[in-house]
Protein backbone atom coordinates (compact mmCIF):
# COMPACT_ATOMS: atom_id res chain seq x y z
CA UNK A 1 95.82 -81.67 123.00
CA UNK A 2 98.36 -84.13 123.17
CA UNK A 3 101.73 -84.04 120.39
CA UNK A 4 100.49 -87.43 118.28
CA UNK A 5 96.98 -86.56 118.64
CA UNK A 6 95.44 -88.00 115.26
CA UNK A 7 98.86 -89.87 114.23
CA UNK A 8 99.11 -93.69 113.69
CA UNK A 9 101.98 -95.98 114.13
CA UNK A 10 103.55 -99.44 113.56
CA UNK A 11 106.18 -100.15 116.11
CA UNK A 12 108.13 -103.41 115.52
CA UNK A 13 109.72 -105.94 118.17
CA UNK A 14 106.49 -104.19 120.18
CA UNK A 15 105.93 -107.39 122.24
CA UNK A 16 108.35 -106.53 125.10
CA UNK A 17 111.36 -104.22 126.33
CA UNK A 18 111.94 -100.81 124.25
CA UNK A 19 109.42 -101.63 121.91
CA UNK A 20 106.22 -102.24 124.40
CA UNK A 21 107.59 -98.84 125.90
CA UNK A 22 107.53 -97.44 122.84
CA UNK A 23 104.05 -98.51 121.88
CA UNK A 24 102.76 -97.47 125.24
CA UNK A 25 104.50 -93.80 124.87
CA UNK A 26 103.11 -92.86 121.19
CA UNK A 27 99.34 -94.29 122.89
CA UNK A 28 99.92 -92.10 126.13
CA UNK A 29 100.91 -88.74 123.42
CA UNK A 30 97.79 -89.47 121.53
CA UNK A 31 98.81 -92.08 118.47
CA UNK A 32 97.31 -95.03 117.72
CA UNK A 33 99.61 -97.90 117.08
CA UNK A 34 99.66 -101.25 115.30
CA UNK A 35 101.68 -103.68 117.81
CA UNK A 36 103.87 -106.23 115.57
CA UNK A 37 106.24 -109.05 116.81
CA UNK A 38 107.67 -112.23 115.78
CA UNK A 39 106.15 -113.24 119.49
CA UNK A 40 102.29 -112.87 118.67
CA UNK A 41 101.13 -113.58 122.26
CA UNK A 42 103.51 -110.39 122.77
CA UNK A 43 102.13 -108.06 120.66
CA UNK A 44 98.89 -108.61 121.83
CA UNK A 45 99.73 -108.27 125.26
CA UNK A 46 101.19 -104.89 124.33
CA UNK A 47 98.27 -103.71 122.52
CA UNK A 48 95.48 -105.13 125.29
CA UNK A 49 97.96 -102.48 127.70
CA UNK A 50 97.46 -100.26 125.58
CA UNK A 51 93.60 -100.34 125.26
CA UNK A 52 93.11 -100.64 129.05
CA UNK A 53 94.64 -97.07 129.30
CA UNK A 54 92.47 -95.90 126.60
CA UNK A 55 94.48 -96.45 123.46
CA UNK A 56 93.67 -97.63 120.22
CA UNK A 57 95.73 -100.05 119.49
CA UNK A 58 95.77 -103.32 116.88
CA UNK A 59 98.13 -106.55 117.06
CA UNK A 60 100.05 -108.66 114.24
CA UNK A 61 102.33 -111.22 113.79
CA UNK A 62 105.81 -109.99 111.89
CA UNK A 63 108.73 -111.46 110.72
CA UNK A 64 111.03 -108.36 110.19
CA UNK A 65 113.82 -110.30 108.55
CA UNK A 66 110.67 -111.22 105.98
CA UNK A 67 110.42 -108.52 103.10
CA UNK A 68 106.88 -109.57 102.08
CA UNK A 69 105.77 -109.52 106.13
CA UNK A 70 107.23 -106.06 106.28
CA UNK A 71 105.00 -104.84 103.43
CA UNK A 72 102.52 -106.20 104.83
CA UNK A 73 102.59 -105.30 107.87
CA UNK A 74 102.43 -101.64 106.48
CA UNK A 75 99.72 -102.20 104.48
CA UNK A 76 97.44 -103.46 107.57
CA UNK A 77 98.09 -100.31 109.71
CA UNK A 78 96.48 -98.14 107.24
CA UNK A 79 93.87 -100.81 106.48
CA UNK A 80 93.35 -101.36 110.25
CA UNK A 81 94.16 -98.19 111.92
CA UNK A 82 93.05 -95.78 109.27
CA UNK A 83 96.33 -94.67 108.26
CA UNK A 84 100.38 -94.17 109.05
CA UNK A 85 102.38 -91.71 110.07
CA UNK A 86 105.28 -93.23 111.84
CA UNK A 87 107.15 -96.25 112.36
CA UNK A 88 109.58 -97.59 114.11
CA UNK A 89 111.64 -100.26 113.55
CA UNK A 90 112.85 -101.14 116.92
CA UNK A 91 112.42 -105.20 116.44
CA UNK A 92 116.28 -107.06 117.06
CA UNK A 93 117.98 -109.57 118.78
CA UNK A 94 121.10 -110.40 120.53
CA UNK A 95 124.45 -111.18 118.60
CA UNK A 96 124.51 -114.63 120.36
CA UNK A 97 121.95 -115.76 117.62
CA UNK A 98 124.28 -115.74 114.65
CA UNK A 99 126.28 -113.91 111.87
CA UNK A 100 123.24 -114.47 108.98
CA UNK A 101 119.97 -114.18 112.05
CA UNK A 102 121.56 -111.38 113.52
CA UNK A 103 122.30 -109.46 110.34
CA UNK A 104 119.03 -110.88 108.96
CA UNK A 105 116.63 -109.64 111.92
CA UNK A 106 118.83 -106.59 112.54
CA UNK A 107 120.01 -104.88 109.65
CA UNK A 108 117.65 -106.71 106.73
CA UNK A 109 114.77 -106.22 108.95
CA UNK A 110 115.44 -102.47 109.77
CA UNK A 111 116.41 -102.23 105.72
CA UNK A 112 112.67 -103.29 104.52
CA UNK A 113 110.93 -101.23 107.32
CA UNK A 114 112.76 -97.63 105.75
CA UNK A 115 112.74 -99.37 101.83
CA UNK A 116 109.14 -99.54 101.96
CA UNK A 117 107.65 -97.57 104.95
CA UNK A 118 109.81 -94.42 103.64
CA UNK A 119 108.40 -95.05 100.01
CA UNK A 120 104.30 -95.38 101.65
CA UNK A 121 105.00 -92.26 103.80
CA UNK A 122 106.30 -90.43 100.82
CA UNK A 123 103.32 -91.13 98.89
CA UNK A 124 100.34 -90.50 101.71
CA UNK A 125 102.27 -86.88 102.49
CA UNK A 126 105.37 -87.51 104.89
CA UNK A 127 105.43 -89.18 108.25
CA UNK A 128 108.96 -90.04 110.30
CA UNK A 129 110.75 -92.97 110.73
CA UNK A 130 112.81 -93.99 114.25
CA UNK A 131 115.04 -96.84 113.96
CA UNK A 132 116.25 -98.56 117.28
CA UNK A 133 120.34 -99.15 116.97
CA UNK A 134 122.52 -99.54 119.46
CA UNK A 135 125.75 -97.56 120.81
CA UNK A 136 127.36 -100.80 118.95
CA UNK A 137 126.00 -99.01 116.03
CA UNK A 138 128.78 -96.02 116.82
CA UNK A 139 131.60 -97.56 118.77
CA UNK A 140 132.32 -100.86 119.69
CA UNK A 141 131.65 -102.62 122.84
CA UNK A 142 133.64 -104.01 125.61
CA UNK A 143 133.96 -107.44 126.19
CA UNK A 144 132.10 -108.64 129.75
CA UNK A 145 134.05 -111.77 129.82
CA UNK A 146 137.63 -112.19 128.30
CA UNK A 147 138.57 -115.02 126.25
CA UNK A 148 140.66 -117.64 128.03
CA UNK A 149 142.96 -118.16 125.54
CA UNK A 150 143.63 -117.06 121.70
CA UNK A 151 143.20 -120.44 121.35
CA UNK A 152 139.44 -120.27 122.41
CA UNK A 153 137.47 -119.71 118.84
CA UNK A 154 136.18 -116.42 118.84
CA UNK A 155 132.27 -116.28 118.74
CA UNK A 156 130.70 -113.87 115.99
CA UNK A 157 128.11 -112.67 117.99
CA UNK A 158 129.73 -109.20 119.50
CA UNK A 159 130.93 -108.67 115.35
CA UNK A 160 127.88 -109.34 113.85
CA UNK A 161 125.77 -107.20 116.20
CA UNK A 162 128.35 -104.04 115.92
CA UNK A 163 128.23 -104.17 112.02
CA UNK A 164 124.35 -104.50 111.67
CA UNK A 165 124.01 -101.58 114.28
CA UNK A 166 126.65 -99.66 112.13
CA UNK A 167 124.87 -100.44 109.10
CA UNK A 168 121.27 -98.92 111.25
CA UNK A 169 123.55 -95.97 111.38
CA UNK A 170 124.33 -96.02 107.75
CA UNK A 171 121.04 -97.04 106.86
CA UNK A 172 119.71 -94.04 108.63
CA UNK A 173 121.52 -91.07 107.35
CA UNK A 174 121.10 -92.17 103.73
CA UNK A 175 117.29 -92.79 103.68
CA UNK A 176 116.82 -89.40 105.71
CA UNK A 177 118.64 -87.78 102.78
CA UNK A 178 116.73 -89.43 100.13
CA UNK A 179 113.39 -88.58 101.10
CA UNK A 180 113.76 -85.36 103.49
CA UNK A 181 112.33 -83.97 99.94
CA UNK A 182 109.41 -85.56 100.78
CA UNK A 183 108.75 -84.86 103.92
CA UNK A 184 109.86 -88.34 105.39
CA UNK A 185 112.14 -87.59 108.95
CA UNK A 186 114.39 -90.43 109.25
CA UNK A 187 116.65 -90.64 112.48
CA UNK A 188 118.16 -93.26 114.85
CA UNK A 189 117.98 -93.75 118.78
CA UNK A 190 121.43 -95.54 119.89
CA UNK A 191 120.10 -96.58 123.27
CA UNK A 192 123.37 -97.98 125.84
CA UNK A 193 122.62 -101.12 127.93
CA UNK A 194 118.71 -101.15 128.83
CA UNK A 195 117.24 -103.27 131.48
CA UNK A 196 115.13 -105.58 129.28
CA UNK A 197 114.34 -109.29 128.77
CA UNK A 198 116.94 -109.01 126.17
CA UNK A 199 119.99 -107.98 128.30
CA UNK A 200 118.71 -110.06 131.05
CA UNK A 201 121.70 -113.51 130.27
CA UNK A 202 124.14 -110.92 130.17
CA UNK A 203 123.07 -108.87 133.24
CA UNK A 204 122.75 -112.64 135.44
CA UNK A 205 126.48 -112.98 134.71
CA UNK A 206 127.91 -112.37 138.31
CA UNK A 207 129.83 -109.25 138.80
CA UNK A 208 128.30 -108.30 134.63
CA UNK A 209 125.36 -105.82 136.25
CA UNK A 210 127.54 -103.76 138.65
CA UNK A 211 130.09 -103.50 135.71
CA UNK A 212 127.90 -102.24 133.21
CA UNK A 213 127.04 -99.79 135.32
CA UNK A 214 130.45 -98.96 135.61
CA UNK A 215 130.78 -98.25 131.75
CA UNK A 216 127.76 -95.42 132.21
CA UNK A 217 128.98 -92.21 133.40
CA UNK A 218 125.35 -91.75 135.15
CA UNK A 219 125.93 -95.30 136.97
CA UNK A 220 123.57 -97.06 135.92
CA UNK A 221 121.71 -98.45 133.09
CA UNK A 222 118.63 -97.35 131.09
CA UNK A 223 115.15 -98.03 131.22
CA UNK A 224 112.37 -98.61 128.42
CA UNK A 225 110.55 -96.10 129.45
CA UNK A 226 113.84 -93.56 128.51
CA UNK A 227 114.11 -94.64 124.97
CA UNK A 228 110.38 -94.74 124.19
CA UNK A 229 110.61 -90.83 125.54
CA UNK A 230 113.36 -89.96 123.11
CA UNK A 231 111.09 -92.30 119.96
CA UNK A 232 107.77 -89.95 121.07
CA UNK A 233 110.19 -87.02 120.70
CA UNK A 234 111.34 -88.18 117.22
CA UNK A 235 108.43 -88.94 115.87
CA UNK A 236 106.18 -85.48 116.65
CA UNK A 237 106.77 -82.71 115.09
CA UNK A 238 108.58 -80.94 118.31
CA UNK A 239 111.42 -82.81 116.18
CA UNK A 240 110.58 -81.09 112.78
CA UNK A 241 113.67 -79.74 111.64
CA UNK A 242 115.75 -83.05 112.97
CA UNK A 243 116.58 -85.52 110.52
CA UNK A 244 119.28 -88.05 109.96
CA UNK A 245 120.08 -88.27 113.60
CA UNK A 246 121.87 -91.28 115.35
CA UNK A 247 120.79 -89.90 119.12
CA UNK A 248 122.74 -91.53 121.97
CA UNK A 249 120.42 -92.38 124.33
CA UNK A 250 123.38 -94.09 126.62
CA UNK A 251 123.82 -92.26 129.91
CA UNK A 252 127.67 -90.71 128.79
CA UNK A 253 128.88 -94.19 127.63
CA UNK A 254 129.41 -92.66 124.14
CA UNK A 255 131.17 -89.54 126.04
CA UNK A 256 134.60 -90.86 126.72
């Protein structure tokens, strides 16, 4: 019998990178999992992967940054899949988007997923809750490329995505205290640089691959695969007595 035999999930941002992994993992452990992404096509790519290895899987357009779409979103797993025991709001961007996206996607989004999927797995008897932040979310990050000058305006893309990965952090620890009475797990995964579509312009930088790798301990950077193993982990009850976590899933570069 596998450890999410029975259990259903939403996983958002499930179109690509951590979150197809993700979505793939839970199906491979048993779950059946409701695919959501601002990229449709995406998510329905994810879940057809799914359901070619035998899954059960469904597919929706979301809008994390949305409150309404969140809800929603919610409300169709249990209409579609029959129920919810998990979710996991892995759906974000890159800091090169904006102060207000990049807060909006990243910290708002992450915000309605635990405001309302805490209060829906309270009611239907407990469930656990993985957010995706980012070892921005507990140190900050160093700089690939220096500035020229002072004189060069300073871009708010590095800022913005350290505070809404601090505030994931924040986020985190107070929502797992508020409903641990309940029987809602909430807990973190702060993955370090992972090779996905969404690192990609910053890996094609020359020399920005080999020193990323540098910043590692283990010399080298993550993979999907490893986060979505650490989510599975999270969510099943080998995790039961594990809440309010922020779990470094970095390869030492939270060590030094």
């Amino acid at each position: 019998m596998a450890r999410l035999d029975g259990k259903v999930a939403l996983v958002t941002g499930a179109g690509s990178g951590i979150g197809r992994a993700m979505a793939e993992r839970l199906s491979s452990e048993g779950a059946a999992v409701m695919c959501a992404d601002i990229n449709e096509e995406g998510a329905q790519h994810t879940a057809a992967l799914v359901s070619e290895h035998g899954g059960r899987a469904a597919a929706m357009q979301l809008d994390v940054s949305a409150e309404e779409q969140v809800k929603a979103a919610l409300q169709r797993t249990v209409d579609e899949l029959g129920g919810i025991d998990a979710v996991l709001n892995n759906a974000g961007i890159g800091g090169a988007n904006g102060w207000d996206t990049t807060i909006a996607v990243n910290l708002s989004g992450v915000y309605w997923g635990l405001l309302h999927g805490a209060q829906l797995l309270a009611e239907r008897g407990g469930g656990s809750i993985v957010n995706t932040a980012s070892i921005a979310g507990l140190v900050g990050l160093v700089a690939t490329q220096q500035r020229p000058s002072l004189a060069e305006p300073l871009t708010p893309g590095a800022g913005a995505y350290v505070a809404a990965k601090h505030g994931v952090v924040g986020l985190t620890r107070q929502f797992a205290i508020t409903y641990a009475r309940y029987g809602v797990r909430v807990n973190a995964i702060s993955p370090g640089y992972i090779e996905t579509p969404m690192t990609a312009g910053i890996r094609d930088v020359e020399g920005a691959q080999a020193f990323l790798e540098s910043l590692h301990p283990l010399g080298r950077l993550g993979k999907p695969e490893e986060i979505a193993a650490a989510a599975a982990f999270l969510v099943s009850d080998d995790a039961s007595f594990i809440t309010g976590i922020a779990l470094p899933v970095d390869g030492g570069y939270t060590a030094r």
